[in-house]
Protein backbone atom coordinates (compact mmCIF):
# COMPACT_ATOMS: atom_id res chain seq x y z
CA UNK A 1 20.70 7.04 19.86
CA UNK A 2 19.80 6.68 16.23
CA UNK A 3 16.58 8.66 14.91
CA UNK A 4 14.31 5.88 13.88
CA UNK A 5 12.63 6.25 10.09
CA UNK A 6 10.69 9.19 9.49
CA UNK A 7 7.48 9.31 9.54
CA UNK A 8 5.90 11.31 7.28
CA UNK A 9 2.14 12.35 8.11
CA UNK A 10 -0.74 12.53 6.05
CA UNK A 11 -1.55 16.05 4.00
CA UNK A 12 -4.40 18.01 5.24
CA UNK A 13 -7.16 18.59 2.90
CA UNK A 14 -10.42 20.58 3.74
CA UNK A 15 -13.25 18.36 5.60
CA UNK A 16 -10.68 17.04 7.21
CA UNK A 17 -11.02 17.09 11.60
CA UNK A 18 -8.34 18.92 13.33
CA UNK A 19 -8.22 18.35 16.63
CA UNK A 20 -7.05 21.00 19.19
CA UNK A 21 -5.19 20.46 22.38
CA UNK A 22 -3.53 23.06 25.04
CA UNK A 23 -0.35 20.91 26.25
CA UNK A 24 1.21 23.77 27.67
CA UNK A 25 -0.84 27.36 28.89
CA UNK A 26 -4.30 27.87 29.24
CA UNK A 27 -6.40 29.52 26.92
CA UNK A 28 -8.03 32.84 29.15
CA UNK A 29 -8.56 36.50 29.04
CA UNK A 30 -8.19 38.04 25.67
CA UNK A 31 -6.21 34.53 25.07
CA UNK A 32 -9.80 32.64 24.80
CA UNK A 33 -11.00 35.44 22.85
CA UNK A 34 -8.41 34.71 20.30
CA UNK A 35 -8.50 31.08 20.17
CA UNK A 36 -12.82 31.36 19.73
CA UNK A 37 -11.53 33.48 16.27
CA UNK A 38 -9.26 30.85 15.51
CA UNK A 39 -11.22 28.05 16.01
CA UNK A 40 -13.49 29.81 13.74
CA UNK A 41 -10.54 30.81 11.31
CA UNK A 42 -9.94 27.02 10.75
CA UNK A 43 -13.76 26.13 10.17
CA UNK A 44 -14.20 29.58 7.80
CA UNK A 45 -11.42 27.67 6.00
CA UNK A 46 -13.45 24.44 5.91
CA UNK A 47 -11.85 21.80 8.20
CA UNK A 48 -14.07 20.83 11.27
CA UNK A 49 -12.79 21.24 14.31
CA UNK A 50 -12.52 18.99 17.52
CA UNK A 51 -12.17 20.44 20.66
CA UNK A 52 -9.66 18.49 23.39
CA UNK A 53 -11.84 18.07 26.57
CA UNK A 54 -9.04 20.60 28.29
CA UNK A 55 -8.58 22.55 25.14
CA UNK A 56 -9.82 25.33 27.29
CA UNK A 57 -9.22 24.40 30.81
CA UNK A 58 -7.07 25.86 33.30
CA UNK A 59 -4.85 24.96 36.13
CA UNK A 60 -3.23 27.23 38.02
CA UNK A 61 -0.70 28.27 34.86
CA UNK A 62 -1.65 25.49 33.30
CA UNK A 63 -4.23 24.23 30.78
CA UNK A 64 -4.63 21.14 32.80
CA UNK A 65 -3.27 18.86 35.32
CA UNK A 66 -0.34 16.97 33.74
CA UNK A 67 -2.78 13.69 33.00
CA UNK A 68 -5.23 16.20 31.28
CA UNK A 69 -3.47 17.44 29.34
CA UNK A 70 -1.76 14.11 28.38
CA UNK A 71 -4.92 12.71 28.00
CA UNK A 72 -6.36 15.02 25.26
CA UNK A 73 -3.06 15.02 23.34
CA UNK A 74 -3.17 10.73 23.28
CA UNK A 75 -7.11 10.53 22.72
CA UNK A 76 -6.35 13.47 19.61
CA UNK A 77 -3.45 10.68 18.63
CA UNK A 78 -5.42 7.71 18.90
CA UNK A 79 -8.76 9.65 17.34
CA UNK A 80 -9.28 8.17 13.70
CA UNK A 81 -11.17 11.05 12.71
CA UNK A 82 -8.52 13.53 13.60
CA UNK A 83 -6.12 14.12 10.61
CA UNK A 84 -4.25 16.75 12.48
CA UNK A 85 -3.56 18.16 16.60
CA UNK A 86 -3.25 21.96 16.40
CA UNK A 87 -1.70 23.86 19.66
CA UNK A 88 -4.15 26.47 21.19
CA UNK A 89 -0.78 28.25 22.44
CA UNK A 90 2.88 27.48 24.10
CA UNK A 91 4.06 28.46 27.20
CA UNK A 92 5.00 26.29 29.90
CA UNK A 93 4.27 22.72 30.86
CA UNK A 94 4.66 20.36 27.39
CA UNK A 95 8.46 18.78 28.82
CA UNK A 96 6.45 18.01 32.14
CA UNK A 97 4.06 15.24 29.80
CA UNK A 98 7.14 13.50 27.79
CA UNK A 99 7.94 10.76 30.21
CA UNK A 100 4.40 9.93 30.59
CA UNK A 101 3.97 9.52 26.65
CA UNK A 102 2.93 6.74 25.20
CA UNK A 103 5.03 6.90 22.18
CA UNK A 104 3.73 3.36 20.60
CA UNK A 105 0.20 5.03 20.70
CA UNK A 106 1.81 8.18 18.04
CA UNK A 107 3.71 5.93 16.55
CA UNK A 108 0.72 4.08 15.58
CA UNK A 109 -1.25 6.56 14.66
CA UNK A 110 1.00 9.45 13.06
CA UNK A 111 -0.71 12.67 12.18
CA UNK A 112 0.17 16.44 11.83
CA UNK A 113 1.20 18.29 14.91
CA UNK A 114 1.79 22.13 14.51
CA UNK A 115 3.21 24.74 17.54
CA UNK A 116 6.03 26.50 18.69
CA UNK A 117 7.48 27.55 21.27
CA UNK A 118 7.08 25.38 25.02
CA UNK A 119 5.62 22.64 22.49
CA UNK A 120 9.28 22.22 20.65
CA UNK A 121 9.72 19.54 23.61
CA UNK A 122 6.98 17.53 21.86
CA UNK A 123 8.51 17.93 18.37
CA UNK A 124 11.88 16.82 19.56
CA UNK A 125 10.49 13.67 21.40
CA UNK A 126 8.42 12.51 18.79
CA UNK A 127 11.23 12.86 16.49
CA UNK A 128 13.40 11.07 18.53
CA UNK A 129 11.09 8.74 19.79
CA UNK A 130 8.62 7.91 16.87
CA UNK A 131 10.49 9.65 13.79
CA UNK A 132 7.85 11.68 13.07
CA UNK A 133 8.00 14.58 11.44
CA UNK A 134 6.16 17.78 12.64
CA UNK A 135 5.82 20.96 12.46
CA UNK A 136 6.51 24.62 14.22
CA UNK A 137 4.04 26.82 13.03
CA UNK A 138 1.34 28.78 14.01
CA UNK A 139 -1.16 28.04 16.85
CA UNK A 140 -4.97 28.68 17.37
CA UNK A 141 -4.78 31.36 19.92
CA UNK A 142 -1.96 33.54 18.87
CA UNK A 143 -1.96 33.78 14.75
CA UNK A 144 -4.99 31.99 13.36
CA UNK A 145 -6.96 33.90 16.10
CA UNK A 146 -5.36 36.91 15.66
CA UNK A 147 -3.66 38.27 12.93
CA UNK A 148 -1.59 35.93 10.98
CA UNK A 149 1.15 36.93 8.66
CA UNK A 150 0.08 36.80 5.30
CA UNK A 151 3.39 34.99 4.17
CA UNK A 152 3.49 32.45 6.99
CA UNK A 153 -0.60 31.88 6.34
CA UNK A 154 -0.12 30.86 2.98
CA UNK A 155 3.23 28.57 3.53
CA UNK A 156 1.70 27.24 6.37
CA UNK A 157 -1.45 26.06 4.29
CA UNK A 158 1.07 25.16 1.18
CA UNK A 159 3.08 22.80 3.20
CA UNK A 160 0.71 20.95 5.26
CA UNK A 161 -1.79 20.48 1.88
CA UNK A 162 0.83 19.88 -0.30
CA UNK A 163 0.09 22.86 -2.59
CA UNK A 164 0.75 23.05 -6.39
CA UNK A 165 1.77 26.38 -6.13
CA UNK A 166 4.58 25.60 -2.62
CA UNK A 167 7.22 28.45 -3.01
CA UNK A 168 9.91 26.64 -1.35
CA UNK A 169 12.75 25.91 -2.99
CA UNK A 170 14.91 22.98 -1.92
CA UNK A 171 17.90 25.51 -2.27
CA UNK A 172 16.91 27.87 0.32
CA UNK A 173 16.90 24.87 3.06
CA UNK A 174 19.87 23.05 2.06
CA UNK A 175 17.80 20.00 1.03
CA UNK A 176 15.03 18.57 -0.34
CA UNK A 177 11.67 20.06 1.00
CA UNK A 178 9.76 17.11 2.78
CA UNK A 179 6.08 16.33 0.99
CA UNK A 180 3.66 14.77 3.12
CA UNK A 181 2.01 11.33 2.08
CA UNK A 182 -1.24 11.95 0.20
């Protein structure tokens, strides 16, 4: 199956809405402790933040059922106020959601999504699916709400504003760094 075009999404720029979802683990413990900090973190930083209604809910080892969860990453998708979808945290759960995406509503509405880890299932589909381009990198709970390597802070912030001062060099990758659509 051919990779449609890519999709590149818009750059991030403060006052701009990110929207955070939990498509995989809950947010609990020490865990919710962290992703209050990094919810804080991102508005300290100037963007305002919208909460998924299950950004912070839990089932069983879960942050959701699978339709909650769903839900909050489509409505985030479909939200014209939302520039970006941050992950509260991985874990388990995201490949459970990817037959039940809507992939016309992301495709219609592409914006940034950043994780890692269980949420590399939703990079990979909406590659394959939509052709658009996201991004591993940190989540809420686990480096902006804790303590975030200084190098990966500032690439992070480089590549999804677009920064004058971006330090990568095409070189190190192998190819031309992508640069997201102003």
């Amino acid at each position: 199956m051919a990779i449609p075009t890519l999709i590149k999404p818009q750059k991030l720029n403060p006052g701009d809405t990110i929207g955070i979802v939990s498509p995989a683990g809950p947010v609990y413990g020490e865990k919710l402790a962290y992703f209050e900090n990094g919810v804080r973190y991102l508005q300290d930083r100037g963007y305002n933040v919208k909460l998924g209604q299950f950004a912070k809910g839990r089932f069983g080892y879960l942050a959701g059922t699978d339709q909650e969860r769903l839900d909050d990453l489509l409505s985030m998708f479909s939200d014209t106020d939302v520039k970006a979808i941050f992950v509260s945290r991985g874990g388990f759960g995201s490949a459970r959601l990817l037959d039940k995406v809507d992939f016309d509503v992301i495709r219609n509405n592409p914006k940034i999504l950043m994780g890692y880890s269980d949420i590399t299932a939703l990079h990979l589909a909406l590659l394959e699916k939509c052709g658009l381009i996201s991004f591993a990198g940190p989540m809420v709970s686990p480096e902006f709400g804790n303590e975030i390597d200084p190098v990966t802070e500032k690439q992070c912030w480089n590549i999804l504003g677009n920064s004058p001062d971006r330090k990568l060099e095409p070189k190190e990758f192998g190819h031309e760094p992508y640069i997201l659509n102003n």
